[in-house]
C-alpha atoms as a PDB file:
ATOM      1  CA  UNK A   1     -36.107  33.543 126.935  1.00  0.00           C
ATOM      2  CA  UNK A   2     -38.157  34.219 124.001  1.00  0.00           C
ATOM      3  CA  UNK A   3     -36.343  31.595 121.851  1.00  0.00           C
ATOM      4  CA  UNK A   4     -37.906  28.519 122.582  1.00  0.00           C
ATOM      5  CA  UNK A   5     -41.331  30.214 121.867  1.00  0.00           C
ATOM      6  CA  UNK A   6     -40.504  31.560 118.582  1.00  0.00           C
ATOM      7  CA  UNK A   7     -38.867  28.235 117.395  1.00  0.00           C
ATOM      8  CA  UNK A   8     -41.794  26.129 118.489  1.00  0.00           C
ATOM      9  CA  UNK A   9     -43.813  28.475 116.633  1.00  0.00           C
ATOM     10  CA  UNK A  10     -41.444  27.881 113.592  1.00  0.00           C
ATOM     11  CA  UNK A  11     -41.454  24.951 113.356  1.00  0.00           C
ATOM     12  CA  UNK A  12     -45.622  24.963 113.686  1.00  0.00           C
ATOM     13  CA  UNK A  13     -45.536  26.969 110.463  1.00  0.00           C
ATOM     14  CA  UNK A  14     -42.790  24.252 108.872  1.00  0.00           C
ATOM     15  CA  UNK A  15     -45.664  21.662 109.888  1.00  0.00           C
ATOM     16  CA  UNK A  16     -48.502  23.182 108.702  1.00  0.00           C
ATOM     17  CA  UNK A  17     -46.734  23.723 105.272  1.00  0.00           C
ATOM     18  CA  UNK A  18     -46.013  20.190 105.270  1.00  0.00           C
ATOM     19  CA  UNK A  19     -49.360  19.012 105.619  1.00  0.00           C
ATOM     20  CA  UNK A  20     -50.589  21.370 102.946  1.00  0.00           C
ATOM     21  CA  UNK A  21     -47.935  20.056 100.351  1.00  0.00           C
ATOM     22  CA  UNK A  22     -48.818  16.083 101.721  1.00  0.00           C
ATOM     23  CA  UNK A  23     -52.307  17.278 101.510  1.00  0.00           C
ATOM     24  CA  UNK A  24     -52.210  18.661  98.041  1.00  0.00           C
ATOM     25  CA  UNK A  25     -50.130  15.879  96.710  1.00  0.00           C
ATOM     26  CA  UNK A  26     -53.000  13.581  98.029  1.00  0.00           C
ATOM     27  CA  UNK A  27     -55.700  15.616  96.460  1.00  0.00           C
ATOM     28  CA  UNK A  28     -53.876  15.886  92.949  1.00  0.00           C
ATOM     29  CA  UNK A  29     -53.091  12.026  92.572  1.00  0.00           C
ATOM     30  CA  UNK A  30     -56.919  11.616  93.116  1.00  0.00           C
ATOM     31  CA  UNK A  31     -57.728  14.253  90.464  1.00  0.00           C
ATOM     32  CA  UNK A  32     -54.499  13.336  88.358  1.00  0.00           C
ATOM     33  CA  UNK A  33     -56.103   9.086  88.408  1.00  0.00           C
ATOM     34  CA  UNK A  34     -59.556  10.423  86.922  1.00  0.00           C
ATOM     35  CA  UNK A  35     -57.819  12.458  84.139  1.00  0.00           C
ATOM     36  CA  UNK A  36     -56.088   9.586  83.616  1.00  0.00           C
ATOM     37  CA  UNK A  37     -58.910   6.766  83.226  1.00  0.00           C
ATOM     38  CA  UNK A  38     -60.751   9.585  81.115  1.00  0.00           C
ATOM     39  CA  UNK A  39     -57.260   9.558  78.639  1.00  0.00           C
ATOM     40  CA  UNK A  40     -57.203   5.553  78.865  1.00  0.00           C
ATOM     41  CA  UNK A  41     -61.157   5.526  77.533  1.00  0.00           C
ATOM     42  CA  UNK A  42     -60.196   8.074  74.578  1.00  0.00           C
ATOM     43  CA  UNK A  43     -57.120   6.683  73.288  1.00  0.00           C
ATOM     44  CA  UNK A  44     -58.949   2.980  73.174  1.00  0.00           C
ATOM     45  CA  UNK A  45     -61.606   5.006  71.070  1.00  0.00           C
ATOM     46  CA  UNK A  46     -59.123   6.871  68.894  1.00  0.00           C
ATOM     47  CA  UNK A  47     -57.604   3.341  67.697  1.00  0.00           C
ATOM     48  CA  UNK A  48     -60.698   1.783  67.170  1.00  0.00           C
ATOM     49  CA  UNK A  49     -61.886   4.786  64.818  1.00  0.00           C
ATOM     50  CA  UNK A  50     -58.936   6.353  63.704  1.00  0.00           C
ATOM     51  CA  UNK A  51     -56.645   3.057  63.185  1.00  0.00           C
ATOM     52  CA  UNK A  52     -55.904   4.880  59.793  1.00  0.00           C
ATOM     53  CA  UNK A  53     -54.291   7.754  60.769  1.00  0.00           C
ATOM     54  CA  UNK A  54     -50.605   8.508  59.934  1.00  0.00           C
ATOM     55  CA  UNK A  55     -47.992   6.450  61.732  1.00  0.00           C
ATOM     56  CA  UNK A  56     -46.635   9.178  63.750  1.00  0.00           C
ATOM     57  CA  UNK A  57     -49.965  10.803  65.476  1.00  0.00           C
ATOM     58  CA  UNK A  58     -50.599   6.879  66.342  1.00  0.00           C
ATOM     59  CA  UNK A  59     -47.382   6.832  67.799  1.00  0.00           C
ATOM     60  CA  UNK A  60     -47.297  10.276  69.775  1.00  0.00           C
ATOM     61  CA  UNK A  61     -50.910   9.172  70.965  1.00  0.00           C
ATOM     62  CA  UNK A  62     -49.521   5.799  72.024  1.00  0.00           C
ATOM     63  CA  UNK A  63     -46.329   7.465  73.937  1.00  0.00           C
ATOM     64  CA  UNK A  64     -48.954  10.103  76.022  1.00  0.00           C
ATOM     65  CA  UNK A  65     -50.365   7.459  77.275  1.00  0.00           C
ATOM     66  CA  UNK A  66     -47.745   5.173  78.732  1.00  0.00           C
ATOM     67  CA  UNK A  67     -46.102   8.415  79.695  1.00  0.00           C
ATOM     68  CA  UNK A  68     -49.289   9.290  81.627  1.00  0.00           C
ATOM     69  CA  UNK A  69     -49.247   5.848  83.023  1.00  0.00           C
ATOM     70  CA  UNK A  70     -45.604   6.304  84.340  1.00  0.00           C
ATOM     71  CA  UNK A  71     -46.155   9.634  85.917  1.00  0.00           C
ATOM     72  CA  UNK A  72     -49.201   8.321  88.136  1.00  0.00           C
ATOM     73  CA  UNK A  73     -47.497   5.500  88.766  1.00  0.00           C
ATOM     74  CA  UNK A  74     -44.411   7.757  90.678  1.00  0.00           C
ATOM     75  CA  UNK A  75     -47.060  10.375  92.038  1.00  0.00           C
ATOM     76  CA  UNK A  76     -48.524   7.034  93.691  1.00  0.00           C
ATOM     77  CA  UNK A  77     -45.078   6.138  94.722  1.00  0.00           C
ATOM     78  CA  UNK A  78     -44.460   9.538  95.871  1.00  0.00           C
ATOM     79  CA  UNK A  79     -48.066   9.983  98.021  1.00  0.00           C
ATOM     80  CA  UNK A  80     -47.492   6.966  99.482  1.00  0.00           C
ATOM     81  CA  UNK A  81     -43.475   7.361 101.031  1.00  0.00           C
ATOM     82  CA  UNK A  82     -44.132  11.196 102.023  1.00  0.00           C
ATOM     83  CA  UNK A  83     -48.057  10.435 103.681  1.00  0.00           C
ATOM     84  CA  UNK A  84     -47.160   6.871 105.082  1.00  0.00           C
ATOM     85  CA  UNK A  85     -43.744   5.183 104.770  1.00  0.00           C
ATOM     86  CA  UNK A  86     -41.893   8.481 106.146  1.00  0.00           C
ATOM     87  CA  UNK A  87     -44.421  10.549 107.926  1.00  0.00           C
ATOM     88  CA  UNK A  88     -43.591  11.557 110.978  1.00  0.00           C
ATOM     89  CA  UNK A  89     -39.823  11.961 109.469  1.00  0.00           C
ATOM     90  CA  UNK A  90     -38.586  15.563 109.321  1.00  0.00           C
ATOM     91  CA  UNK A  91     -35.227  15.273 107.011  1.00  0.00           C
ATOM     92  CA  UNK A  92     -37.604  12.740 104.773  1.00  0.00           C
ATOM     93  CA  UNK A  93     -40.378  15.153 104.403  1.00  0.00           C
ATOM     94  CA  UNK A  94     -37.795  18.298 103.541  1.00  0.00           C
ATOM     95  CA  UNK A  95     -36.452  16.048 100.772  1.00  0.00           C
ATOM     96  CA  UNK A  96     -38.876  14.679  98.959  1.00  0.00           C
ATOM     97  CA  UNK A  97     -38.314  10.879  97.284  1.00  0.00           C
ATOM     98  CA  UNK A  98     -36.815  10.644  93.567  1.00  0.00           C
ATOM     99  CA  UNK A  99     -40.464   9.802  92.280  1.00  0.00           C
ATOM    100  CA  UNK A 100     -41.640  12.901  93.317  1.00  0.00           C
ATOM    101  CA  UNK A 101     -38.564  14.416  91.095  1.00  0.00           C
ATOM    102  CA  UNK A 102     -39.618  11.442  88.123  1.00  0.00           C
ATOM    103  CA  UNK A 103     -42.976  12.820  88.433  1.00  0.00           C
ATOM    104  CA  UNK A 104     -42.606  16.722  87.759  1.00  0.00           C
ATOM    105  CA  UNK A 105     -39.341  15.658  84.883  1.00  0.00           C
ATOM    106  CA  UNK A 106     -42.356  13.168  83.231  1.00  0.00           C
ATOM    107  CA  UNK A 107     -45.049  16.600  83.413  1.00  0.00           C
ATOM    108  CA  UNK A 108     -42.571  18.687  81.860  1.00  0.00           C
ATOM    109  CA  UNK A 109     -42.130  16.002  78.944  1.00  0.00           C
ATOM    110  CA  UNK A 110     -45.910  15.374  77.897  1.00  0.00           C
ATOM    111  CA  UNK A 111     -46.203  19.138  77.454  1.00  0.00           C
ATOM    112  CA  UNK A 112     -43.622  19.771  74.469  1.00  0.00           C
ATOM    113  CA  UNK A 113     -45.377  16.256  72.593  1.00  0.00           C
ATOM    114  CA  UNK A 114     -48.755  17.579  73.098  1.00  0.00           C
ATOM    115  CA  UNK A 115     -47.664  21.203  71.629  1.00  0.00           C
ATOM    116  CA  UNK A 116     -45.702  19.154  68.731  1.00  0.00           C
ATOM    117  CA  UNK A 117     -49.108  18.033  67.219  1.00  0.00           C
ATOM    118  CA  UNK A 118     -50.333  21.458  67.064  1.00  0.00           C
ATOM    119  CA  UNK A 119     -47.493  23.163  65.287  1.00  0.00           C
ATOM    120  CA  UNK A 120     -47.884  20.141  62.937  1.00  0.00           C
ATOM    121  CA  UNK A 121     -51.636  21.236  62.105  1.00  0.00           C
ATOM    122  CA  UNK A 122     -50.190  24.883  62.548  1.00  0.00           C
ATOM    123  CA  UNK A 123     -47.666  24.117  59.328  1.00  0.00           C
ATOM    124  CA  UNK A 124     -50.229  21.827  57.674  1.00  0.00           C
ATOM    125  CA  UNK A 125     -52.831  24.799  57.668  1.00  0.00           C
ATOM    126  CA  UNK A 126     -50.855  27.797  56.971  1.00  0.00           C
ATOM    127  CA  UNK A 127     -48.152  25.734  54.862  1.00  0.00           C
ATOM    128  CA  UNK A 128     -45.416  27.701  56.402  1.00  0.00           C
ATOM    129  CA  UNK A 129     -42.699  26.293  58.328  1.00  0.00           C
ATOM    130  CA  UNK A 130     -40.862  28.817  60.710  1.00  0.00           C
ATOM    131  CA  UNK A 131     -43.879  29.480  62.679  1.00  0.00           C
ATOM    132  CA  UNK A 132     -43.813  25.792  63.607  1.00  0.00           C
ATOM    133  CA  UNK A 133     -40.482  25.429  64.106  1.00  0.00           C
ATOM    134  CA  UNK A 134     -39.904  28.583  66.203  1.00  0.00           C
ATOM    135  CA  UNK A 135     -42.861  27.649  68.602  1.00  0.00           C
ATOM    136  CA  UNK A 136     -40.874  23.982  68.883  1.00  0.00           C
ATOM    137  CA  UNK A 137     -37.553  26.092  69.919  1.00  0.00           C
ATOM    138  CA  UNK A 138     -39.792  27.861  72.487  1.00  0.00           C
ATOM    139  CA  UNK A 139     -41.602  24.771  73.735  1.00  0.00           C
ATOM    140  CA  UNK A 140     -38.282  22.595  74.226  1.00  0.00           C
ATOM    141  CA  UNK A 141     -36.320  25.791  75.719  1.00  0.00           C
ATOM    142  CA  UNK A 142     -39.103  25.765  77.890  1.00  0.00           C
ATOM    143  CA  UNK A 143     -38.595  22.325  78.836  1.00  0.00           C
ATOM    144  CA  UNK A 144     -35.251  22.729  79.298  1.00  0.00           C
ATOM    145  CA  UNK A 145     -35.999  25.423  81.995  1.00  0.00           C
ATOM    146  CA  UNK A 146     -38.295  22.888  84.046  1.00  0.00           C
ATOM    147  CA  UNK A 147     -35.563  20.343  83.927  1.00  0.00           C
ATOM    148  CA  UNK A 148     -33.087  22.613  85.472  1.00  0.00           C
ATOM    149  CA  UNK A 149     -35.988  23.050  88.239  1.00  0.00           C
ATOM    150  CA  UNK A 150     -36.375  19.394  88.240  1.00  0.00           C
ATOM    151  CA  UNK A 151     -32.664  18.701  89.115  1.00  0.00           C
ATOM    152  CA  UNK A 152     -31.816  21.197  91.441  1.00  0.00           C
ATOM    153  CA  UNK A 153     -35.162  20.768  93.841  1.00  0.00           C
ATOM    154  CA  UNK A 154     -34.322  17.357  94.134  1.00  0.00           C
ATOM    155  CA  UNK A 155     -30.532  18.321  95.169  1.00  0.00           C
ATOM    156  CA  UNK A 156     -31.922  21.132  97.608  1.00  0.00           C
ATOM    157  CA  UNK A 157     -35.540  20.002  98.425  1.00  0.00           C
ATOM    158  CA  UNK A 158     -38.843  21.282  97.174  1.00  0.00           C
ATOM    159  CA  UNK A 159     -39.335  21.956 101.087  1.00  0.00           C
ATOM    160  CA  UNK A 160     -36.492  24.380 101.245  1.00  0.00           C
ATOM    161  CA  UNK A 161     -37.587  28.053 101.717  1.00  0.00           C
ATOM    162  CA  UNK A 162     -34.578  29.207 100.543  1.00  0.00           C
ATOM    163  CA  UNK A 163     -34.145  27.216  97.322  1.00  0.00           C
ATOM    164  CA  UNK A 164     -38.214  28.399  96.276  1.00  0.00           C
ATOM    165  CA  UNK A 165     -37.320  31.930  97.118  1.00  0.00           C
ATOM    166  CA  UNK A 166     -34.522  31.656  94.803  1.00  0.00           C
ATOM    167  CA  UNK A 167     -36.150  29.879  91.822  1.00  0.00           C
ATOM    168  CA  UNK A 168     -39.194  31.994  92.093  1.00  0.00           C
ATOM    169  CA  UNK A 169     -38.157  34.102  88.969  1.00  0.00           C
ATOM    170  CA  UNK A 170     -37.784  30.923  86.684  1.00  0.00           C
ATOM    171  CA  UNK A 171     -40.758  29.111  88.170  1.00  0.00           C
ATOM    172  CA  UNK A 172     -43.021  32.484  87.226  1.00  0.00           C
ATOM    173  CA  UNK A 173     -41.147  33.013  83.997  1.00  0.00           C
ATOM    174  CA  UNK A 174     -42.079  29.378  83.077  1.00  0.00           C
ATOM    175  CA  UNK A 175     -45.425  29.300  84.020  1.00  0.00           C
ATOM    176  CA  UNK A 176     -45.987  32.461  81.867  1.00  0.00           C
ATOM    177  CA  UNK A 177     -44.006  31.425  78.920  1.00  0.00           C
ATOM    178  CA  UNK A 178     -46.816  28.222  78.968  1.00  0.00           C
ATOM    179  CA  UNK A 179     -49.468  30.454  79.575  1.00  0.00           C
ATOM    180  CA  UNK A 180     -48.184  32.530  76.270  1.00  0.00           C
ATOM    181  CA  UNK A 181     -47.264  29.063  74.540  1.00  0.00           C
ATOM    182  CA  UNK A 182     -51.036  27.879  74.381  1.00  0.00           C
ATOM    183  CA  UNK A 183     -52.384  31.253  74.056  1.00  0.00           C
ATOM    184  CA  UNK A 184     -50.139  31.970  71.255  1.00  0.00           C
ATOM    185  CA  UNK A 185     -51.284  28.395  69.454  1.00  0.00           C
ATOM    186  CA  UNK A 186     -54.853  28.928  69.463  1.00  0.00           C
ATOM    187  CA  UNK A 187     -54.555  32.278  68.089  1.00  0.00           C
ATOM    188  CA  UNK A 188     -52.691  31.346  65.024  1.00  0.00           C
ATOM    189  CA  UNK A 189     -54.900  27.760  64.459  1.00  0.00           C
ATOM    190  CA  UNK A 190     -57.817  30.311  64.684  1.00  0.00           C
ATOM    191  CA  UNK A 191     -56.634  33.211  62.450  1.00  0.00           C
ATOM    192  CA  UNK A 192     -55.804  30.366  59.918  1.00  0.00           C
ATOM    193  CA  UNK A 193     -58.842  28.830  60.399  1.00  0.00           C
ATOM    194  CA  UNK A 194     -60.355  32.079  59.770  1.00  0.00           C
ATOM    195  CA  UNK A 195     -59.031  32.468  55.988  1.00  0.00           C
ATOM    196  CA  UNK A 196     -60.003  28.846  55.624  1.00  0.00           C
ATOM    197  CA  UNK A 197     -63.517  30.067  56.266  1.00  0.00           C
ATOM    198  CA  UNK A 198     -64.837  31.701  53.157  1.00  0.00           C
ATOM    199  CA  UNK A 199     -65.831  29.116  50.747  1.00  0.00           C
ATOM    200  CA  UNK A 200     -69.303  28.527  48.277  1.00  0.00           C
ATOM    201  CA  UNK A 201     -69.569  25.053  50.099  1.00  0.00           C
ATOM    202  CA  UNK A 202     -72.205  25.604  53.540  1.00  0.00           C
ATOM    203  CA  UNK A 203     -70.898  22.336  54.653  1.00  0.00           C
ATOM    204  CA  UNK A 204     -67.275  23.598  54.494  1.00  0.00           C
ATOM    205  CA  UNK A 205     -68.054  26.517  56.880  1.00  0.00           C
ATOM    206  CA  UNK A 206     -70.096  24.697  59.051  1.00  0.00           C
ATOM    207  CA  UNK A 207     -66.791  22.293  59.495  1.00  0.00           C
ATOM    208  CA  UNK A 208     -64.717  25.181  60.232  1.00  0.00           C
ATOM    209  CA  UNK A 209     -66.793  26.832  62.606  1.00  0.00           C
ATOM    210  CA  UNK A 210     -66.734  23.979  64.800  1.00  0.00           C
ATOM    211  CA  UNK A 211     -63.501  23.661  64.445  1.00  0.00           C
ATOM    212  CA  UNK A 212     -62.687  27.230  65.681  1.00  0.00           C
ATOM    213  CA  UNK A 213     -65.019  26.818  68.403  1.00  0.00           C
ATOM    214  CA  UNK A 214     -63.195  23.685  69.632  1.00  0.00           C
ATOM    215  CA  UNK A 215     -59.805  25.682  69.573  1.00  0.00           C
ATOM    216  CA  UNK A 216     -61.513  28.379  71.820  1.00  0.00           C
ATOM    217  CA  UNK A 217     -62.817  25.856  74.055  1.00  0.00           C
ATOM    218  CA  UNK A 218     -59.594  23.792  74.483  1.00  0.00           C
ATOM    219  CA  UNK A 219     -57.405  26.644  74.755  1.00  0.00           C
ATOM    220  CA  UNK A 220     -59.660  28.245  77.655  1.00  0.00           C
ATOM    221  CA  UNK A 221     -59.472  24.946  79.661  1.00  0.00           C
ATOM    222  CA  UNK A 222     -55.246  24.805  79.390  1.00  0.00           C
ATOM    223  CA  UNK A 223     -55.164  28.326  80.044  1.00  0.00           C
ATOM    224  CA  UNK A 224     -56.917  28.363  83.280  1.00  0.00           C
ATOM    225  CA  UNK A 225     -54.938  25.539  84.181  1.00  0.00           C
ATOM    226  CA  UNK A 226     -51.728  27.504  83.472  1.00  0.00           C
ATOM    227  CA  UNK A 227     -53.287  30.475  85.087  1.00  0.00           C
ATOM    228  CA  UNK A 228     -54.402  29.007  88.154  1.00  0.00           C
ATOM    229  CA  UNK A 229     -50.958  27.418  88.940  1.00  0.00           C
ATOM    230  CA  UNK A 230     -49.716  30.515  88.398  1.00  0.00           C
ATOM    231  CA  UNK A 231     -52.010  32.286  91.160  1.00  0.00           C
ATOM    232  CA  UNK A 232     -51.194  29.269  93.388  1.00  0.00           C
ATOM    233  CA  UNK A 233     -47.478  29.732  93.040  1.00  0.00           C
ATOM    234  CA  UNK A 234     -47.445  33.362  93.992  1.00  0.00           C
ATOM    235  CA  UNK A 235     -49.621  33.082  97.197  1.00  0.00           C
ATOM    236  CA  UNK A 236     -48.576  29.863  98.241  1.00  0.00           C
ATOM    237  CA  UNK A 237     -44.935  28.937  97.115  1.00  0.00           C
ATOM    238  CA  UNK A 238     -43.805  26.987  99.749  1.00  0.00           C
ATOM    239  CA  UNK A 239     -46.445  24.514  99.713  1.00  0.00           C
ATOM    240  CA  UNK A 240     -47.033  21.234  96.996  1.00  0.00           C
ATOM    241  CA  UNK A 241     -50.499  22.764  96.086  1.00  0.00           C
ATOM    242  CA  UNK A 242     -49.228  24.644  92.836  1.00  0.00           C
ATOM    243  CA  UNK A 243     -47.348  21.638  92.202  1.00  0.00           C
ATOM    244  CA  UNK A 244     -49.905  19.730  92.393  1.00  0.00           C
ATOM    245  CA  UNK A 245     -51.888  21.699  89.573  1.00  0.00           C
ATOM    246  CA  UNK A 246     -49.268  21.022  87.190  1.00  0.00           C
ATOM    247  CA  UNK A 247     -48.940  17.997  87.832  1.00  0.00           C
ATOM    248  CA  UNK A 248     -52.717  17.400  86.329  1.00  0.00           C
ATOM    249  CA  UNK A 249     -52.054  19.854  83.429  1.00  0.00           C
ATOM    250  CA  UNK A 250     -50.324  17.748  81.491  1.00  0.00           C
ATOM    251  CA  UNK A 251     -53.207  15.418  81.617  1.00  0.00           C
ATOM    252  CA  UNK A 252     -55.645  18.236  81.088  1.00  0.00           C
ATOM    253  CA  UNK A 253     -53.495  18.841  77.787  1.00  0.00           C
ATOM    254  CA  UNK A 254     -53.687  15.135  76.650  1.00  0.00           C
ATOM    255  CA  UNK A 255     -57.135  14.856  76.950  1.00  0.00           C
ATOM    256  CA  UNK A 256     -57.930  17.970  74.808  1.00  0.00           C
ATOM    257  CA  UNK A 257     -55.785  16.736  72.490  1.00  0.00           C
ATOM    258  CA  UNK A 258     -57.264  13.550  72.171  1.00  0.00           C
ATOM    259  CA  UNK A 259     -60.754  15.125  72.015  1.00  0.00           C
ATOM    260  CA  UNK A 260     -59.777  17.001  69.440  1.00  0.00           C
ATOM    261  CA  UNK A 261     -58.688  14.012  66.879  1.00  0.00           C
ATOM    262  CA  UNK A 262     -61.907  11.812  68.229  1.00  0.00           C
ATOM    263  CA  UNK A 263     -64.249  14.582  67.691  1.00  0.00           C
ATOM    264  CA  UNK A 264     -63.431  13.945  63.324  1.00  0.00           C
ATOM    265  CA  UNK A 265     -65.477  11.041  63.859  1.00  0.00           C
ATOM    266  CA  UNK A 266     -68.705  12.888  65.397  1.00  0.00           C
ATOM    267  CA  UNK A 267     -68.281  14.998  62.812  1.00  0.00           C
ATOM    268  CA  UNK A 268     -68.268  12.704  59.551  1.00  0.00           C
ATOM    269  CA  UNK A 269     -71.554  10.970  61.355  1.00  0.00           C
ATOM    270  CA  UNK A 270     -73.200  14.146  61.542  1.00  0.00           C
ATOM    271  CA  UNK A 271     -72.641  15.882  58.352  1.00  0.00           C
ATOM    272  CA  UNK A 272     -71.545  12.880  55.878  1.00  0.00           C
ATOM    273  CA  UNK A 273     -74.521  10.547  56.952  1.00  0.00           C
ATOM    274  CA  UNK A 274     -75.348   9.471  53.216  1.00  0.00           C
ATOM    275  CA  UNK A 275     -73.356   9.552  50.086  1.00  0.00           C
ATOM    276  CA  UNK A 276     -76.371  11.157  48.096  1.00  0.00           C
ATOM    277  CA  UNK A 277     -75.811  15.017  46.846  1.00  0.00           C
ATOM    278  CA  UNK A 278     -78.381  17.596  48.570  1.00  0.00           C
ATOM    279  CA  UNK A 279     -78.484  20.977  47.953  1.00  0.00           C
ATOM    280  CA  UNK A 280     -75.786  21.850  50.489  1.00  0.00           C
ATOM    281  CA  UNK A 281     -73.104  19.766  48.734  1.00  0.00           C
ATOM    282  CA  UNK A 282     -72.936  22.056  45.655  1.00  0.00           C
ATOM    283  CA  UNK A 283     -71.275  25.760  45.612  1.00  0.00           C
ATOM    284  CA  UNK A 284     -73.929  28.861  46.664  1.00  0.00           C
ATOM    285  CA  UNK A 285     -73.517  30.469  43.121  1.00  0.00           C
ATOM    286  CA  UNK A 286     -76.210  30.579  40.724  1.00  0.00           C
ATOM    287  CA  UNK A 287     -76.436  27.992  38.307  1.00  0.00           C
ATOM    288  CA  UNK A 288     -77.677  27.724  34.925  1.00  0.00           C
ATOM    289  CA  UNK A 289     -81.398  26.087  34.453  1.00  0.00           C
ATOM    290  CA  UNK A 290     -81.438  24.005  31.196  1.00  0.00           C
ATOM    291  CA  UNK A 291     -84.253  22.007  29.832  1.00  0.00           C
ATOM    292  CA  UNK A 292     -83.624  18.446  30.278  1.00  0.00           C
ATOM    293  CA  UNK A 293     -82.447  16.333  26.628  1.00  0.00           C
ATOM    294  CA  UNK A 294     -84.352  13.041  25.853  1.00  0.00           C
ATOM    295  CA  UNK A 295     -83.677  10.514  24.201  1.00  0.00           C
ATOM    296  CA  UNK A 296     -85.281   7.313  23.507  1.00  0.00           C
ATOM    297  CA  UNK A 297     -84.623   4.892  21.051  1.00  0.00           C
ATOM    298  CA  UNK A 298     -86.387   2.469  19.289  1.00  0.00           C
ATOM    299  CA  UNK A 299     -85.800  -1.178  18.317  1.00  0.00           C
ATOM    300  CA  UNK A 300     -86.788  -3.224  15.803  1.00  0.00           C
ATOM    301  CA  UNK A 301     -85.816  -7.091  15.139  1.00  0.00           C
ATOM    302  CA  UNK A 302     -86.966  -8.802  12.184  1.00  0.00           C
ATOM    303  CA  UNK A 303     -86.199 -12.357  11.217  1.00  0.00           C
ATOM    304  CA  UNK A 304     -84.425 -11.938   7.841  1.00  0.00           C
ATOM    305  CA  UNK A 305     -83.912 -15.611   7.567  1.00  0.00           C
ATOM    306  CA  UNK A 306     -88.055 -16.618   7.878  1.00  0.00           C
ATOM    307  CA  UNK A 307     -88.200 -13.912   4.671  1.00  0.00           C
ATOM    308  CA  UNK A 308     -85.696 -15.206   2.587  1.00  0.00           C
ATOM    309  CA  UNK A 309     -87.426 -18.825   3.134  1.00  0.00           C
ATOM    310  CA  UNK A 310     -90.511 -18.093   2.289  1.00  0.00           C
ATOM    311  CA  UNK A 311     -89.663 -16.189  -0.726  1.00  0.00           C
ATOM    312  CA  UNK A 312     -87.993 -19.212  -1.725  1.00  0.00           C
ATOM    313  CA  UNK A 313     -90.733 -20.942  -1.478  1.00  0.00           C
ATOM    314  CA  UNK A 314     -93.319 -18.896  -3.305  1.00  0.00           C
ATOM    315  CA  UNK A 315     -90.760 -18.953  -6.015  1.00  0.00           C
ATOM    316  CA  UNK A 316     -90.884 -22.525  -5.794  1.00  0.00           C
ATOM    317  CA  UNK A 317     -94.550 -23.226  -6.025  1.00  0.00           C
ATOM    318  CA  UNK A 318     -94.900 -20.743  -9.136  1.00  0.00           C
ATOM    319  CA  UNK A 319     -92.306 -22.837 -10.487  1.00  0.00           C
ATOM    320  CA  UNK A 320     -94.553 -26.084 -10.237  1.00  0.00           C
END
């Protein structure tokens, strides 16, 4: 008697998820395209400035991007099968197309490359290497944990209740680790930063007080990225909207990166605008006042050949 009520209302809930996580996936390919022409715009700038930079930041920069490219490329493919091709399709819509899978495995990638370039500057700045190489352990580990995410959601559906309730642990646990990961980063770029700070030079510290505040500011955007798909996941887990966040995050990522290496150039124009020493170029220590040594020299030409002719002469004449 009361079956037929409580299934229609059932499957009313299963709908409404549905057009949350169709919704969602809508909403984030929007937001996911704009961080994506804003990425397109900075990399064209970073090789027409920085077309000197070592081989391999040219490369990783060059490999964000086309992995960027490929990513909204499948998040198109998947908007378009779940909202138009296959709406309307229950079993479709409970398991979701492979580009939807291609699109969270190609997230989960750009994240360990971005965090590469940082424990590079990490070892370059503190000229130590474990640090570096344990945070790449914990960065790829983490990886490895989306990928097993990755492959069994598209075995089970990202749809099915059961399979979210199940994976909630790992999902949280990952999220967290990457909230840790880029909190953990900026702290150590900023402590060595820090002890890069005192130095005689003004222009020196001026440099590395930007450069702290840019690690603050980065780190702050990521993290409330990281943060909010983590607040998402927990009050809304069976929808697409948390996916949807971190889906963009690895765009978000990119682009601070990239922001980082074009904002060298800003800073060169702005502090290294003429090649002529000024009184913040040289050490704050006192220096010694000496008065200032001249020297001048004189020159005198005399035509030794004119002499000796007309002495010969005079010796002629007397001679007549």
């Amino acid at each position: 008697m009361f079956s037929m009520p409580f299934e229609s209302h059932m499957l009313n809930r299963r709908l409404d998820l549905i057009d949350a996580s169709v919704g969602a996936l809508q909403a984030s390919s929007m937001v996911s395209g704009f961080f994506l022409g804003c990425l397109v715009v900075q990399s064209y700038t970073y090789y027409k400035r920085h077309y000197t930079d070592p081989l391999g930041i040219r490369i990783l920069v060059g490999a964000l991007v086309a992995t960027e490219v490929a990513q909204q490329l499948c998040m198109i493919d998947a908007d378009y099968t779940m909202a138009i091709k296959d709406w309307g399709d229950m079993m479709a819509l409970v398991n979701p197309p492979a580009s939807l899978s291609a699109t969270v495995i190609i997230s989960i990638l750009n994240t360990p490359l971005v965090e590469s370039f940082y424990f590079w500057r990490i070892y370059k700045l503190s000229q130590r290497r474990w640090p570096s190489i344990l945070g790449a352990v914990l960065s790829w580990l983490r990886c490895a944990g989306w990928f097993v995410f990755a492959i069994t959601g598209a075995k089970a559906g990202y749809f099915s209740v059961q399979f979210v309730d199940e994976k909630s642990w790992l999902l949280i646990m990952l999220i967290v680790c990457g909230l840790i990961t880029n909190g953990g980063l900026s702290g150590v770029m900023i402590y060595q930063l820090v002890r890069k700070r005192p130095t005689p030079f003004p222009r020196t510290k001026v440099l590395v007080d930007r450069l702290i505040t840019w690690t603050i500011q980065t780190s702050v955007i990521t993290g409330l990225t990281y943060a909010a798909t983590l607040a998402l996941f927990i009050t809304l887990k069976h929808t697409f909207i948390w996916l949807g966040v971190l889906a963009c995050t690895s765009k978000i990522c990119a682009n601070c990166l990239l922001s980082s290496l074009n904002d060298r150039g800003e800073k060169r124009q702005k502090y290294h605008k003429s090649h002529v020493f000024t009184s913040g170029d040289v050490p704050m220590q006192p220096q010694a006042h000496h008065n200032p040594i001249v020297i001048s020299i004189s020159t005198e030409q005399t035509n030794t050949f004119t002499q000796c002719e007309s002495k010969e002469g005079e010796t002629t004449s007397r001679a007549i």
